[in-house]
Protein backbone atom coordinates (compact mmCIF):
# COMPACT_ATOMS: atom_id res chain seq x y z
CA UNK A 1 43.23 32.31 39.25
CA UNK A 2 43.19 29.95 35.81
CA UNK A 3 45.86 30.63 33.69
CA UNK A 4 45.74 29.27 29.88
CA UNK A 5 48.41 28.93 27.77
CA UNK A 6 48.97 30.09 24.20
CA UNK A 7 48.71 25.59 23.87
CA UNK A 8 45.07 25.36 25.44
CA UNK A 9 43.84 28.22 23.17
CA UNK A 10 45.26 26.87 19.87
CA UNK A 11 43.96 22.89 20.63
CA UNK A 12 40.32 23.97 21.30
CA UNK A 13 38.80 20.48 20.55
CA UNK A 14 36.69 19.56 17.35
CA UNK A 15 32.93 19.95 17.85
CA UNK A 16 30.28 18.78 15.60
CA UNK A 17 26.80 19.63 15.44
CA UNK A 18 23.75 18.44 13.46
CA UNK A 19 22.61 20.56 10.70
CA UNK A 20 19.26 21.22 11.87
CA UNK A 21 20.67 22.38 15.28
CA UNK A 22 22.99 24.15 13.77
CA UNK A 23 20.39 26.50 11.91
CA UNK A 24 18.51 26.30 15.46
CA UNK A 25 21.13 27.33 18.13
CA UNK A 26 22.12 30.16 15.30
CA UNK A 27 18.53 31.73 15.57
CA UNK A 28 18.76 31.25 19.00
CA UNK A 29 22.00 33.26 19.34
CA UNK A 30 20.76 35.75 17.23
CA UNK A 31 17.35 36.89 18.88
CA UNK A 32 18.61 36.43 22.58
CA UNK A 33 18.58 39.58 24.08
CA UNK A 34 19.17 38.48 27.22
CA UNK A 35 22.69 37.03 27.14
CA UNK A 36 25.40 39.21 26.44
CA UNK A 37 27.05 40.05 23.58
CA UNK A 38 30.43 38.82 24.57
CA UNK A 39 28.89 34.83 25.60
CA UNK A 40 26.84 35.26 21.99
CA UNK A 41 29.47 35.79 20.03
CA UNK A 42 31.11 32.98 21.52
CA UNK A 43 28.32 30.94 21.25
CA UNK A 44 28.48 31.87 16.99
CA UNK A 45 32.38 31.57 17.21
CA UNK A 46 32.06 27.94 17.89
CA UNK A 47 28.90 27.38 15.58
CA UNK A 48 31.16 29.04 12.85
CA UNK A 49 34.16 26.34 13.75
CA UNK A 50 32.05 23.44 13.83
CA UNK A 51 31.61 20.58 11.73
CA UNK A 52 28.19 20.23 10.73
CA UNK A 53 26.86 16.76 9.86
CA UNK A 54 23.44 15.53 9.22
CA UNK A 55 21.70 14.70 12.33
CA UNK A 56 21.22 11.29 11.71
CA UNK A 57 25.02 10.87 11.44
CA UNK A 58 25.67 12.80 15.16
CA UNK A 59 27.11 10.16 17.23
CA UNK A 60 25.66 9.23 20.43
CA UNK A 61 27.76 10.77 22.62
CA UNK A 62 27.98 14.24 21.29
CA UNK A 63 26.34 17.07 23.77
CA UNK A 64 23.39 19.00 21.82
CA UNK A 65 20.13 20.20 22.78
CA UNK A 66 18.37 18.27 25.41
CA UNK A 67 21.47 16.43 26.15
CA UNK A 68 22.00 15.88 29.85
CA UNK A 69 25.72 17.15 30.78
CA UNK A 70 28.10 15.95 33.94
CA UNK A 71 30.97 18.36 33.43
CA UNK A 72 33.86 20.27 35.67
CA UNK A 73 34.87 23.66 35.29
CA UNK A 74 38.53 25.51 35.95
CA UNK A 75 38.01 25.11 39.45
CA UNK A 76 36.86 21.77 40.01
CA UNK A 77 33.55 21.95 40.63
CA UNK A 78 31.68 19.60 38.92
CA UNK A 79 27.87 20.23 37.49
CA UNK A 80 24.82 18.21 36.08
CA UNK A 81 22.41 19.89 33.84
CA UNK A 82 20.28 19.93 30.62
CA UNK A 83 21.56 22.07 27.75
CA UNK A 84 18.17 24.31 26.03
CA UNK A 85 17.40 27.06 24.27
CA UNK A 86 17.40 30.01 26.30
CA UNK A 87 13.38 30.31 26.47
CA UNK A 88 13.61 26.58 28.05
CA UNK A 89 15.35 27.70 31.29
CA UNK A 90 12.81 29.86 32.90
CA UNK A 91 12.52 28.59 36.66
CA UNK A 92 14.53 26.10 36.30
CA UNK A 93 17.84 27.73 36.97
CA UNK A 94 19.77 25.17 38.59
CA UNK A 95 19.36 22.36 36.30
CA UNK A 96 18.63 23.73 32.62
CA UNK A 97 21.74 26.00 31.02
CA UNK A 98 20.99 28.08 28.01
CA UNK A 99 22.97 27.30 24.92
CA UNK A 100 23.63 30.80 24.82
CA UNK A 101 25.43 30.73 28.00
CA UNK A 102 28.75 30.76 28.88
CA UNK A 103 29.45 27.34 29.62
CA UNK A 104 26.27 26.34 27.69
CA UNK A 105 28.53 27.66 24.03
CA UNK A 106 31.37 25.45 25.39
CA UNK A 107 29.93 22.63 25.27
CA UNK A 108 27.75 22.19 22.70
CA UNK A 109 29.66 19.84 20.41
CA UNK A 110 31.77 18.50 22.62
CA UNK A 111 31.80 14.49 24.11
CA UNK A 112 33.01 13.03 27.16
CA UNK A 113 36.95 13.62 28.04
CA UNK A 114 37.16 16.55 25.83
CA UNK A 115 38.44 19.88 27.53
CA UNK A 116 37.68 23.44 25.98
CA UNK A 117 39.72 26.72 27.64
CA UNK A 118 38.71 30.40 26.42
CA UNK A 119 39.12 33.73 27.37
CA UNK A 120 36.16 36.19 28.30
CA UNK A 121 36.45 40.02 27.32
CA UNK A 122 37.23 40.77 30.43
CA UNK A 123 40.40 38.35 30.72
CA UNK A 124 39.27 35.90 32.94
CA UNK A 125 40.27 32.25 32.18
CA UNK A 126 37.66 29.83 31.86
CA UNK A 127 37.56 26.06 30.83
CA UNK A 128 35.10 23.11 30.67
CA UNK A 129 35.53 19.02 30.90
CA UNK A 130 32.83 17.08 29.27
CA UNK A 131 32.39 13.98 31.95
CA UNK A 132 29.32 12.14 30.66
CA UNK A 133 26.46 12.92 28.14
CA UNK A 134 23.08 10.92 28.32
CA UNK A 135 21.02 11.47 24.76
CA UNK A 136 17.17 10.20 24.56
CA UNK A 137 17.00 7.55 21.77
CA UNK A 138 16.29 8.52 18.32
């Protein structure tokens, strides 16, 4: 079992996200019925504590949509996918993770090295390590 400390929860790292995407990943939130309500209002926690920047200004590095991921969750285990919208995932499960997802909120914003630890609403620990994040050009 993770434990987090009163420390992890109060030094969640700074995100930033590009305006547009911002405006995107908040409709997104709001129409998917398929999540539930506990990972979307995660999901508009951390749009609400974001810093939102035009999207020319995003640096390279930041995870947003279409950004491929390497991360590693509480327990070590280490993933590669494609952060989407939720209607982007269909069939391909095991590569492509909905923003509105668990770990899909968490890292949205993020960039490599940062950690974010959070709490579901059922009281089990959960955290995320940004490893590497490829963007397309432009």
């Amino acid at each position: 079992m993770t434990t987090l400390s009163l420390k992890d929860w109060s030094q969640s790292p700074e995100i930033m996200i590009g305006a547009r995407e911002h405006r995107r990943v908040t409709t997104a939130a709001l129409i998917d019925v398929e999540q539930d309500s506990d990972q979307v209002d995660f999901l508009l926690y951390e749009l609400d504590r974001a810093v939102i920047v035009e999207d020319t200004m995003l640096p390279a590095d930041i995870v947003r949509l279409g950004s491929v991921v390497r991360f590693r969750v509480a327990s070590g285990e280490e993933r590669t996918i494609k952060l989407v919208l939720p209607e982007h995932v269909s069939g391909r499960e095991a590569y492509r993770l909905s923003v509105t997802s668990k770990h899909g909120a968490a890292l949205l914003g993020l960039r490599p090295g940062q950690i974010i630890a959070w709490v579901d609403a059922s009281g089990a620990a959960h955290s995320v390590e940004v490893l590497k994040v490829a963007n397309a050009a432009g």
